[in-house]
PDB file of N, CA and C in Angstrom:
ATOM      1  N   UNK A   1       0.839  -1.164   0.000  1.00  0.00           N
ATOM      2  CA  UNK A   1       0.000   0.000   0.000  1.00  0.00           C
ATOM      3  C   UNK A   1       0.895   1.242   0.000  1.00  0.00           C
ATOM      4  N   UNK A   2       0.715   2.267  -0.733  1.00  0.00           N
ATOM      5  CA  UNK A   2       1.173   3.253  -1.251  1.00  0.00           C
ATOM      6  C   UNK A   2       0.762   4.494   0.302  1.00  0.00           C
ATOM      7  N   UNK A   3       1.926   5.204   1.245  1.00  0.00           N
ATOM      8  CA  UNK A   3       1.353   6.199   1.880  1.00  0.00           C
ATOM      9  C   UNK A   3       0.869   7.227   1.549  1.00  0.00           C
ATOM     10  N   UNK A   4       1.718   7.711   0.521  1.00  0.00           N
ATOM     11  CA  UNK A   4       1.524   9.257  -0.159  1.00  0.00           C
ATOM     12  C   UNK A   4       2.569  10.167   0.889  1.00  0.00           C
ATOM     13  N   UNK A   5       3.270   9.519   1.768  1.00  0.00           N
ATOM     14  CA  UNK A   5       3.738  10.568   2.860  1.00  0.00           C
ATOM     15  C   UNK A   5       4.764  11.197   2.149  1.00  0.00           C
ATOM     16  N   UNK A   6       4.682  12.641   1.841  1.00  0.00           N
ATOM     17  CA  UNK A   6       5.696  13.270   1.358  1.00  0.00           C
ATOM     18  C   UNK A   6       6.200  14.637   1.584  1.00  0.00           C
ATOM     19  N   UNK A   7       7.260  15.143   2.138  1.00  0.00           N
ATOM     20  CA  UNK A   7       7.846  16.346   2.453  1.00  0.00           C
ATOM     21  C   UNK A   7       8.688  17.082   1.147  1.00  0.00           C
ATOM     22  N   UNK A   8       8.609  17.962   0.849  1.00  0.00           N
ATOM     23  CA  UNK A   8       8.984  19.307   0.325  1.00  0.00           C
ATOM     24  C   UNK A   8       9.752  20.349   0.628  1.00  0.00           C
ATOM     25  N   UNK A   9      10.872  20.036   0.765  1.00  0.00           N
ATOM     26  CA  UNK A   9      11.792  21.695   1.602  1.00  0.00           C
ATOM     27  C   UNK A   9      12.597  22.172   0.194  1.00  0.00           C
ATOM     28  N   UNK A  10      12.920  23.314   0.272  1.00  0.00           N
ATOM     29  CA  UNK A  10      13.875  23.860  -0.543  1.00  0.00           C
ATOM     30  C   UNK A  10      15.568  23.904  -0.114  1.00  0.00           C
ATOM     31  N   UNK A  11      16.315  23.631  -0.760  1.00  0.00           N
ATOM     32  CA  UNK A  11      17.425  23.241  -0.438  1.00  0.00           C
ATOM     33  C   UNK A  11      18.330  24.250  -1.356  1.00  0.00           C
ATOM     34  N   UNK A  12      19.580  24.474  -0.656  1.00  0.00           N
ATOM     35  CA  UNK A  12      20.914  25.060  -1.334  1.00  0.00           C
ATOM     36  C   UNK A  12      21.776  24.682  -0.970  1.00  0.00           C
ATOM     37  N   UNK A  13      22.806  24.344  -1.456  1.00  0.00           N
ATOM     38  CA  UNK A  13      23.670  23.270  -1.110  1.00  0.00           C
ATOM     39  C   UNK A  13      24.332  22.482  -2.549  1.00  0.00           C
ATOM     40  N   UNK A  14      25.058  21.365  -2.108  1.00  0.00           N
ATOM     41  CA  UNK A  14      25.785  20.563  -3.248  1.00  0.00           C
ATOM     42  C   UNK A  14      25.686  19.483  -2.808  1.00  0.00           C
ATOM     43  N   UNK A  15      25.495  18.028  -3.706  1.00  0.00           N
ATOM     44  CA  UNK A  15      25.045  17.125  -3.851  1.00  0.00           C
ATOM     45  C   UNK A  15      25.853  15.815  -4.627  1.00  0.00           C
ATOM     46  N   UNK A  16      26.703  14.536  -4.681  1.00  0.00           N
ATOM     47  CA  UNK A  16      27.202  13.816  -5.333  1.00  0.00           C
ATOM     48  C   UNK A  16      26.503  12.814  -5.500  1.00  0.00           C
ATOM     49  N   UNK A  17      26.316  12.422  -6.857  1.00  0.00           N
ATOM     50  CA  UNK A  17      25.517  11.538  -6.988  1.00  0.00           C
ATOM     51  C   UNK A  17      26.942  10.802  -8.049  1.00  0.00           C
ATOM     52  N   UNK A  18      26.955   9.778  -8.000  1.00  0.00           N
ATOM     53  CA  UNK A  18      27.647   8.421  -8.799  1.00  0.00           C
ATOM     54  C   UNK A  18      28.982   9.266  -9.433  1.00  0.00           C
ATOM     55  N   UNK A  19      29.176   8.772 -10.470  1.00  0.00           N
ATOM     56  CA  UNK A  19      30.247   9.050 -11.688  1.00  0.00           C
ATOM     57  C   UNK A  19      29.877  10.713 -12.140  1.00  0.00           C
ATOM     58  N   UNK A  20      28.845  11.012 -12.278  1.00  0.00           N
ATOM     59  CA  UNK A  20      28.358  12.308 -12.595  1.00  0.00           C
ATOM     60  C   UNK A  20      28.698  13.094 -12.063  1.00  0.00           C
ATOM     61  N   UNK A  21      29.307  13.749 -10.764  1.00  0.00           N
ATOM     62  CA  UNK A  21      29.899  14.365  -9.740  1.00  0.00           C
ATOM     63  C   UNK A  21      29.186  15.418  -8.932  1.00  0.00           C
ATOM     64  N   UNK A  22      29.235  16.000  -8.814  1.00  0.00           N
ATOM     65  CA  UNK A  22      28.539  17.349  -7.865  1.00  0.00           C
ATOM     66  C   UNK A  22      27.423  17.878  -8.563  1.00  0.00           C
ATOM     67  N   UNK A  23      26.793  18.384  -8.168  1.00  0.00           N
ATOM     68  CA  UNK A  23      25.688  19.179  -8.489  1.00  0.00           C
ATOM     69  C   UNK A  23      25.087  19.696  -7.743  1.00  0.00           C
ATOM     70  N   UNK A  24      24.616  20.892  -8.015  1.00  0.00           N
ATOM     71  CA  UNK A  24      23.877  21.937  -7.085  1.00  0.00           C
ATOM     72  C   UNK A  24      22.325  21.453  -6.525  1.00  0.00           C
ATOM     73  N   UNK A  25      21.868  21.930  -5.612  1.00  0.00           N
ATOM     74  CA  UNK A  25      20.519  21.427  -5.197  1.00  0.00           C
ATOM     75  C   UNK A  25      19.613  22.700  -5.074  1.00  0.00           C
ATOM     76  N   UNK A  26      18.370  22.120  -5.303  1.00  0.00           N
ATOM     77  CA  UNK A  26      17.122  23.403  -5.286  1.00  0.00           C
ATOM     78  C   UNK A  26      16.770  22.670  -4.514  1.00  0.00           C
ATOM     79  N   UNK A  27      16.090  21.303  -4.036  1.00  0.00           N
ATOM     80  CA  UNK A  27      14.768  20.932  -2.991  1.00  0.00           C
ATOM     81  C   UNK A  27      15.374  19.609  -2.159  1.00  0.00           C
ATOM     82  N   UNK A  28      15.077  18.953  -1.736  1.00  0.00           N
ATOM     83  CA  UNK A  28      14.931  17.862  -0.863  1.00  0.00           C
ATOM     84  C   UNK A  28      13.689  17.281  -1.097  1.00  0.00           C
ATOM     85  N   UNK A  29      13.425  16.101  -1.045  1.00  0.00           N
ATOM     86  CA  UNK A  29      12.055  14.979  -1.239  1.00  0.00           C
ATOM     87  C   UNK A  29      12.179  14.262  -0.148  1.00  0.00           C
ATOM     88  N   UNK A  30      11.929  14.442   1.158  1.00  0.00           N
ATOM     89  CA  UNK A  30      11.637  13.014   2.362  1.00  0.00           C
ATOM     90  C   UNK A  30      10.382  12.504   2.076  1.00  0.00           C
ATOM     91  N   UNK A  31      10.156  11.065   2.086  1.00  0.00           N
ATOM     92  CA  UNK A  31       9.034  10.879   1.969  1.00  0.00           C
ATOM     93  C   UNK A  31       8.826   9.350   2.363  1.00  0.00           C
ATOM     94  N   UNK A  32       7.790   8.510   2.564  1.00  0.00           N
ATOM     95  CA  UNK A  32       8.197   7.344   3.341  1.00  0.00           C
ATOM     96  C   UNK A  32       6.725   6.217   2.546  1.00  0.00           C
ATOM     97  N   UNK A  33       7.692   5.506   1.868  1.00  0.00           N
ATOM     98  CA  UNK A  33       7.153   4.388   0.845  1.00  0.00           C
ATOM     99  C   UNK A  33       7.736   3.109   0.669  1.00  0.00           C
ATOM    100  N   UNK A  34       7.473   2.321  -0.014  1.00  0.00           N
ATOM    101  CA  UNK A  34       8.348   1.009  -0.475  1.00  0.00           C
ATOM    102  C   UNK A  34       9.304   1.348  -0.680  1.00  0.00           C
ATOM    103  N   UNK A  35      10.876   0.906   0.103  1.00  0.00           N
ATOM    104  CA  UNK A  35      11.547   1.047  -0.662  1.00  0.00           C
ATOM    105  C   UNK A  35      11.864   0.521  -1.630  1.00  0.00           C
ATOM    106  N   UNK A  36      12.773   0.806  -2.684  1.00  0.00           N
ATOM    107  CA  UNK A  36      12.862   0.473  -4.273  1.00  0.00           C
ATOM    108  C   UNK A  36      14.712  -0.089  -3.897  1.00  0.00           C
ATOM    109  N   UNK A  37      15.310   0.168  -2.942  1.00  0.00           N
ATOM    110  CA  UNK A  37      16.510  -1.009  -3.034  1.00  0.00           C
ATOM    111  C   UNK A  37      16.976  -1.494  -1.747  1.00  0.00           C
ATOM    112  N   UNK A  38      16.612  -1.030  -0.849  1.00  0.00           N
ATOM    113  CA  UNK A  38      17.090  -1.363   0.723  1.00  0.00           C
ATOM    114  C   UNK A  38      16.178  -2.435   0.771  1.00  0.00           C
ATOM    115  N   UNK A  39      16.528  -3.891   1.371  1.00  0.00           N
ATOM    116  CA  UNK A  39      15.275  -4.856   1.598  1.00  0.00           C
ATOM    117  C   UNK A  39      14.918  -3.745   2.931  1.00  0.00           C
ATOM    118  N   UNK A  40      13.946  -3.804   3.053  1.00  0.00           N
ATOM    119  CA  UNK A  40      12.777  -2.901   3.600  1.00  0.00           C
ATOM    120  C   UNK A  40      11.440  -3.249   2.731  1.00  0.00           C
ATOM    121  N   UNK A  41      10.689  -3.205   3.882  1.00  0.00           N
ATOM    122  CA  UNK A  41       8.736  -3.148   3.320  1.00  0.00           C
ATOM    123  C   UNK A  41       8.828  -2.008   2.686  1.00  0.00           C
ATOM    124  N   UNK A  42       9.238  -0.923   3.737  1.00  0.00           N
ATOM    125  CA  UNK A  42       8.764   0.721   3.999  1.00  0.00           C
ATOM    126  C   UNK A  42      10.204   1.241   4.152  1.00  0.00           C
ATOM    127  N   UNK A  43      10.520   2.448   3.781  1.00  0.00           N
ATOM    128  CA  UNK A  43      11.765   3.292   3.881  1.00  0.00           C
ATOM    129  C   UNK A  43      11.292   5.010   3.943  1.00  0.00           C
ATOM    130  N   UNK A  44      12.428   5.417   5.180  1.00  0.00           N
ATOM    131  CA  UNK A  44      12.045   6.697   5.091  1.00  0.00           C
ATOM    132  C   UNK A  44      13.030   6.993   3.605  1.00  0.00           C
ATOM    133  N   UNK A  45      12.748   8.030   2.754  1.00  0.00           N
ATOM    134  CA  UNK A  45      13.612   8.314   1.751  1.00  0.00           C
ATOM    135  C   UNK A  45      14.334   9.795   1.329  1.00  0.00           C
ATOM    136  N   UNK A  46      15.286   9.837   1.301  1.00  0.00           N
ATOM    137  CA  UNK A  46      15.361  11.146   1.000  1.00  0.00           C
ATOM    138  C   UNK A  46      16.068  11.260  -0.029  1.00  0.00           C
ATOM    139  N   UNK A  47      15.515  12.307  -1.132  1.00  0.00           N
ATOM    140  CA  UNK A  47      16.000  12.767  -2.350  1.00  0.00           C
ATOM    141  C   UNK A  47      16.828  13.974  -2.229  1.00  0.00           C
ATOM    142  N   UNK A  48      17.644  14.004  -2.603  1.00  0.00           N
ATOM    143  CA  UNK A  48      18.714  15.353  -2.887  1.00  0.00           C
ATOM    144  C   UNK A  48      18.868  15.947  -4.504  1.00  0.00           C
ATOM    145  N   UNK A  49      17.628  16.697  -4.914  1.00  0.00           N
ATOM    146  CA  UNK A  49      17.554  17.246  -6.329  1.00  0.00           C
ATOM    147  C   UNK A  49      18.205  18.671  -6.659  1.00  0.00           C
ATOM    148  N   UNK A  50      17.844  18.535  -8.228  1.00  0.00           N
ATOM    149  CA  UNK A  50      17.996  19.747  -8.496  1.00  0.00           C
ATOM    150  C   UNK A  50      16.870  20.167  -9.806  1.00  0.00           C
ATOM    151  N   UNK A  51      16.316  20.381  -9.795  1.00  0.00           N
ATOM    152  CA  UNK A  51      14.644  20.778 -10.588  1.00  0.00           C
ATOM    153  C   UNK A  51      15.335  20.907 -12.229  1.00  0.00           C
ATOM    154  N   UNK A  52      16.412  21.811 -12.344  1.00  0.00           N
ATOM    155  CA  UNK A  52      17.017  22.272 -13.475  1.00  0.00           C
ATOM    156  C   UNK A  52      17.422  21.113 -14.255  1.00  0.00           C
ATOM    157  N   UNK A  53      17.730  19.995 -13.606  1.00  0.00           N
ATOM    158  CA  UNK A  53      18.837  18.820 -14.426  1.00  0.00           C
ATOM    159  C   UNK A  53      17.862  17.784 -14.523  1.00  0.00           C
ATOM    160  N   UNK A  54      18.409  16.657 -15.274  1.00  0.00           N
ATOM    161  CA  UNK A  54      17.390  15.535 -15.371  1.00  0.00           C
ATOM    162  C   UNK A  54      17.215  14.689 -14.526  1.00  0.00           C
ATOM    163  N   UNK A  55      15.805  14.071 -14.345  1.00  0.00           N
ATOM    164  CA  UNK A  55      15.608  13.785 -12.970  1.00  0.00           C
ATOM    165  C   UNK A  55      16.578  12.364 -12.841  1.00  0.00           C
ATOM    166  N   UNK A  56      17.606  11.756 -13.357  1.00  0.00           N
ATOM    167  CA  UNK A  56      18.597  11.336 -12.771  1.00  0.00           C
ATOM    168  C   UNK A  56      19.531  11.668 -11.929  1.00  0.00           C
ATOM    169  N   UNK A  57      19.619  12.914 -12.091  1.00  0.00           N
ATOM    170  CA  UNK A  57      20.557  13.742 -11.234  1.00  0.00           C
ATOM    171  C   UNK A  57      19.821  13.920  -9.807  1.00  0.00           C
ATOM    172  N   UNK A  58      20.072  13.340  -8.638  1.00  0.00           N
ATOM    173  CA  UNK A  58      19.543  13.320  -8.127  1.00  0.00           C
ATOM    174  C   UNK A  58      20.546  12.036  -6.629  1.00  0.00           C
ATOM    175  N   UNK A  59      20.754  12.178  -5.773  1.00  0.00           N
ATOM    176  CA  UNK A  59      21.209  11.786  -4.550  1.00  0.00           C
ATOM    177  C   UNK A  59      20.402  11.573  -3.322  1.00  0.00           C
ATOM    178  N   UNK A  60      19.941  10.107  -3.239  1.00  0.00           N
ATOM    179  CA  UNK A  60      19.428   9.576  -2.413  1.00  0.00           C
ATOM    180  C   UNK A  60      19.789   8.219  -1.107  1.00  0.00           C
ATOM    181  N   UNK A  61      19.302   8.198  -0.201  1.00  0.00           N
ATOM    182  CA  UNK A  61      19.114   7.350   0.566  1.00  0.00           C
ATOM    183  C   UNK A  61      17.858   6.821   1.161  1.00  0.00           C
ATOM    184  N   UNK A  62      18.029   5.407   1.374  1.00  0.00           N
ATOM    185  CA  UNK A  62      16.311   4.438   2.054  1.00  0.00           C
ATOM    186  C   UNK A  62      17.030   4.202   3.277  1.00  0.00           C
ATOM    187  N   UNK A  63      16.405   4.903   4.335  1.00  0.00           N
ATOM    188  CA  UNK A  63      16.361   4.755   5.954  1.00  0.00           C
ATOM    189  C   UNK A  63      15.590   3.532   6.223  1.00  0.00           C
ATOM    190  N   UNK A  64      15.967   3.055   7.270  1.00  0.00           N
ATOM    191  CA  UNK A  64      14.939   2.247   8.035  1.00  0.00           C
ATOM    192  C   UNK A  64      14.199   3.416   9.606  1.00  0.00           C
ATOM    193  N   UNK A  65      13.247   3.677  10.022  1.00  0.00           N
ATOM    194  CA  UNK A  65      12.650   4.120  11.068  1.00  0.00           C
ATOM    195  C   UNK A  65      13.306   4.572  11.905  1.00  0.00           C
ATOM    196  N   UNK A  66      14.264   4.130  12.533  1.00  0.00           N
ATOM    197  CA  UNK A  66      15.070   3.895  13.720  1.00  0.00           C
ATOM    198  C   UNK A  66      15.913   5.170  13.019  1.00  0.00           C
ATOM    199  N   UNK A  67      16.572   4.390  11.942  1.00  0.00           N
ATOM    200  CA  UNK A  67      17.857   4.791  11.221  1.00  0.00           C
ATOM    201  C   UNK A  67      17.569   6.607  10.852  1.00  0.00           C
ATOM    202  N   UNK A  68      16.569   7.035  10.681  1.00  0.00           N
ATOM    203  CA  UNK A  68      16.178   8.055  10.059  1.00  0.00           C
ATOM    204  C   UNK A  68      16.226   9.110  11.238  1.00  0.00           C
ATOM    205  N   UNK A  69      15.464   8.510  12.370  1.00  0.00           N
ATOM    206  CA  UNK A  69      15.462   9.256  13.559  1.00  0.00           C
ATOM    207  C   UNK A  69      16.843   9.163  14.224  1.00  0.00           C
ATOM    208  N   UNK A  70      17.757   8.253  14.118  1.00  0.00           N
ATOM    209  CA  UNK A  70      19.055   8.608  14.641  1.00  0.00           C
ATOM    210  C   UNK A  70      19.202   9.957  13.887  1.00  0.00           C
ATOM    211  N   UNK A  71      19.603  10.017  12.287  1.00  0.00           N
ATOM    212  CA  UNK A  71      19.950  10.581  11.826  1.00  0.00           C
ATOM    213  C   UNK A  71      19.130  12.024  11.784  1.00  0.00           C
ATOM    214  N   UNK A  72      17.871  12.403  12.570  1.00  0.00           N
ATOM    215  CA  UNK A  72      17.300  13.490  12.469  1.00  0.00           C
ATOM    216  C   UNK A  72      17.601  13.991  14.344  1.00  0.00           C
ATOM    217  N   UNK A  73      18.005  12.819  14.910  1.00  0.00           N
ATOM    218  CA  UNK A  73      18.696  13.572  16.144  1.00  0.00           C
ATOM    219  C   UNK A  73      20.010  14.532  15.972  1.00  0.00           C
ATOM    220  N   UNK A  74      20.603  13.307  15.411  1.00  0.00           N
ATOM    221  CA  UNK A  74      22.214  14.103  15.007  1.00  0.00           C
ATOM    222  C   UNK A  74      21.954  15.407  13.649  1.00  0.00           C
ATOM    223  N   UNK A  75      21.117  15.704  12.987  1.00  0.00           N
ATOM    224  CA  UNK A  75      21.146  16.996  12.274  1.00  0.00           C
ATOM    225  C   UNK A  75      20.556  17.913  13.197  1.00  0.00           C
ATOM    226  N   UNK A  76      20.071  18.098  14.173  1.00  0.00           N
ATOM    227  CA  UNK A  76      19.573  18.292  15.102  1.00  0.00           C
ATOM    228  C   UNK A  76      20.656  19.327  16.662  1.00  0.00           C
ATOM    229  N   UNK A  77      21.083  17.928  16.522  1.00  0.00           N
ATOM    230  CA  UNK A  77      22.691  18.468  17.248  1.00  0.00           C
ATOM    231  C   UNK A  77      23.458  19.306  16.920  1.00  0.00           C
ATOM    232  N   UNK A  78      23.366  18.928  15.583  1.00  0.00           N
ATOM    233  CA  UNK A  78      24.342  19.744  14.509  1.00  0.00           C
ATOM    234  C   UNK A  78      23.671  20.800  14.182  1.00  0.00           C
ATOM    235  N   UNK A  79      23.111  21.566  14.112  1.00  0.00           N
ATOM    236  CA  UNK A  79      22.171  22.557  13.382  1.00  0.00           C
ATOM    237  C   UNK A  79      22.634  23.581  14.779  1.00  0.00           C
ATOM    238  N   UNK A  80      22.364  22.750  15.889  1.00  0.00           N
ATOM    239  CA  UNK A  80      22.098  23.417  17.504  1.00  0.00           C
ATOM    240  C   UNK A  80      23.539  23.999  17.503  1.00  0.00           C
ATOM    241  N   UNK A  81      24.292  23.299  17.499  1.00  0.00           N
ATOM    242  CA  UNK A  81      25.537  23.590  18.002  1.00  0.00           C
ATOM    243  C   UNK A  81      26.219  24.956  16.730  1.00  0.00           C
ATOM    244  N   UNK A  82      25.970  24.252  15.105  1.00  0.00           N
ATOM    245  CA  UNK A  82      26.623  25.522  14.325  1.00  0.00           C
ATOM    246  C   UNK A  82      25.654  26.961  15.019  1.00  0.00           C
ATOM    247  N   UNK A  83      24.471  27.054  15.109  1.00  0.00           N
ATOM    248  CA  UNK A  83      23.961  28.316  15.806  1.00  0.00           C
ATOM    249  C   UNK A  83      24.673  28.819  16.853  1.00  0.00           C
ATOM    250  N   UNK A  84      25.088  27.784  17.453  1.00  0.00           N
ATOM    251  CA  UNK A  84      25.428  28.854  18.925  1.00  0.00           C
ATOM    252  C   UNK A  84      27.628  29.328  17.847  1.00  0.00           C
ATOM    253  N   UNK A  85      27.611  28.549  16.966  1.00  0.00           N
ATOM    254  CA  UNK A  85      29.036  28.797  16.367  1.00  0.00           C
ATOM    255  C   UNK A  85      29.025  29.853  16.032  1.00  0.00           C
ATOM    256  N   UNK A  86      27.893  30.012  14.849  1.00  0.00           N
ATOM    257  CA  UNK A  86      27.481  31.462  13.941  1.00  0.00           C
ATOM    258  C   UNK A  86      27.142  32.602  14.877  1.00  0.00           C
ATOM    259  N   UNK A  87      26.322  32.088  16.113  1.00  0.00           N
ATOM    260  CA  UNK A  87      26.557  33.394  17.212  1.00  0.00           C
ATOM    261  C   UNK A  87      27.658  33.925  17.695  1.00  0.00           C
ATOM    262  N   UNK A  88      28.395  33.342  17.910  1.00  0.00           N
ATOM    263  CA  UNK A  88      29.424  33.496  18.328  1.00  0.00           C
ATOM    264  C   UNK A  88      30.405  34.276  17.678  1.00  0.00           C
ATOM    265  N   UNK A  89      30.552  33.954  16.314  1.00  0.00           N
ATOM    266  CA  UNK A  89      31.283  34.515  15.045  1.00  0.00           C
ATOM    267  C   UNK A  89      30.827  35.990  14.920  1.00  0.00           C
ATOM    268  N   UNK A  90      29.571  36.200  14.767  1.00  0.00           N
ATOM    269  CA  UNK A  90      28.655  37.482  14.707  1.00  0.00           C
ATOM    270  C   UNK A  90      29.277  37.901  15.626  1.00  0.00           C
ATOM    271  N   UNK A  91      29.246  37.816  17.235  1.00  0.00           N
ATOM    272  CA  UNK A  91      29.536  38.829  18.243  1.00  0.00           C
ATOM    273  C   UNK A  91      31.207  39.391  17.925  1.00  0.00           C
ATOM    274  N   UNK A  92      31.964  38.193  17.546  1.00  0.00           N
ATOM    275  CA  UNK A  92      33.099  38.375  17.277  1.00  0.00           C
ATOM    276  C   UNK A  92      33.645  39.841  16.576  1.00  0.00           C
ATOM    277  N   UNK A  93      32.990  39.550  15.133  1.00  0.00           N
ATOM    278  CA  UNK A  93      33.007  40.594  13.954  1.00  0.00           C
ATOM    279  C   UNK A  93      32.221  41.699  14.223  1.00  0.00           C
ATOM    280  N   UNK A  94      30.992  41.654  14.984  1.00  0.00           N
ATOM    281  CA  UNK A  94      30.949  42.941  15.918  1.00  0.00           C
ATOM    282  C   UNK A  94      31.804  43.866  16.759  1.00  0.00           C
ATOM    283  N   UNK A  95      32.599  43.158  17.225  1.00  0.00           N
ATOM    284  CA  UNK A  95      33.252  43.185  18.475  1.00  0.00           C
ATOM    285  C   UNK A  95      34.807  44.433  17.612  1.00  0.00           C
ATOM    286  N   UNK A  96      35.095  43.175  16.552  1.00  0.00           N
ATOM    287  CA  UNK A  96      35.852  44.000  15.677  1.00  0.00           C
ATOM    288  C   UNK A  96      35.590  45.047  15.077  1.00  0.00           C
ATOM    289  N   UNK A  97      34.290  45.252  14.848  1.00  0.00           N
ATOM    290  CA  UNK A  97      33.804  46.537  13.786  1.00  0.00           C
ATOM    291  C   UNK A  97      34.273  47.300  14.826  1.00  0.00           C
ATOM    292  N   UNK A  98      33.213  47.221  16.065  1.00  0.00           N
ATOM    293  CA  UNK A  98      33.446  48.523  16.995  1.00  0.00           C
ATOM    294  C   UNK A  98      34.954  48.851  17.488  1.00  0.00           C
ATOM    295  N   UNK A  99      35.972  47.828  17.251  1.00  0.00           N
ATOM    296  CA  UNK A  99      37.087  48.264  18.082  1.00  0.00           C
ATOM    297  C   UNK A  99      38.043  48.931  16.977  1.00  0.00           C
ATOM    298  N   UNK A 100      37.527  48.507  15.290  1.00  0.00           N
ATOM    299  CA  UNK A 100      38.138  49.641  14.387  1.00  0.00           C
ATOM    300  C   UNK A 100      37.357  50.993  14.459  1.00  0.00           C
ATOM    301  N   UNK A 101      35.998  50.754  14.146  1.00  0.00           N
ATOM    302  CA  UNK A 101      35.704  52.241  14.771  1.00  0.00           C
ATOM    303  C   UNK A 101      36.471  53.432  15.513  1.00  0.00           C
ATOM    304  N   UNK A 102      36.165  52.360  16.823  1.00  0.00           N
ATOM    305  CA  UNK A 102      37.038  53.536  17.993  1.00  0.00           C
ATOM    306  C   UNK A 102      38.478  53.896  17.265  1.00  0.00           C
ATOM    307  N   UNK A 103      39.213  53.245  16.706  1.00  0.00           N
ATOM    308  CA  UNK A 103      40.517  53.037  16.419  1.00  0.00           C
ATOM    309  C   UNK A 103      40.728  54.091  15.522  1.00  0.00           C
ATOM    310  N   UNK A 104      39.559  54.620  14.384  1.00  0.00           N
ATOM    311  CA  UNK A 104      39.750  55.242  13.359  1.00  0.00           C
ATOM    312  C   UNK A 104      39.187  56.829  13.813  1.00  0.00           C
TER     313      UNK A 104
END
């Protein structure tokens, strides 16, 4: 039986798919169906596209349940932690503007 479960985000970023090499990305496809090569019933899936190129071009993986939610803890972590990085950086280059300011 077919879910229909399907997510939609827009993506920017770069992408390797096989022999073909890099390619740029416009969207992401998560979506959770048969998978088509992992023995799995059901797979979470995620597509790594790019709308512009042919829909071969394209970088994917079939999760198992478990596997998907590990992996949405750890982007998770990761997302958390570059924020408090990029804060940090910001106050930094603040920190510098104002101390050339005064300086000039």
């Amino acid at each position: 039986m077919c879910t229909s479960i399907v997510e939609i985000a827009p993506a920017s970023g770069m992408a390797k798919a096989g022999e073909d090499g890099w390619f740029s990305l416009t969207h992401s496809v998560v979506s959770y169906d048969h998978a088509r090569h992992a023995l799995l019933e059901d797979a979470i899936t995620i597509d790594f596209v790019n709308c512009g190129l042919e829909p071969g071009a394209r970088a994917a993986v079939e999760l198992t349940l478990d596997a998907a939610k590990a992996l949405s803890s750890a982007l998770n972590k990761a997302i958390a932690a570059a924020e408090i990085e990029e804060a940090d950086r910001l106050h930094a280059l603040e920190r510098m503007r104002r101390v050339a300011l005064v300086a000039a």
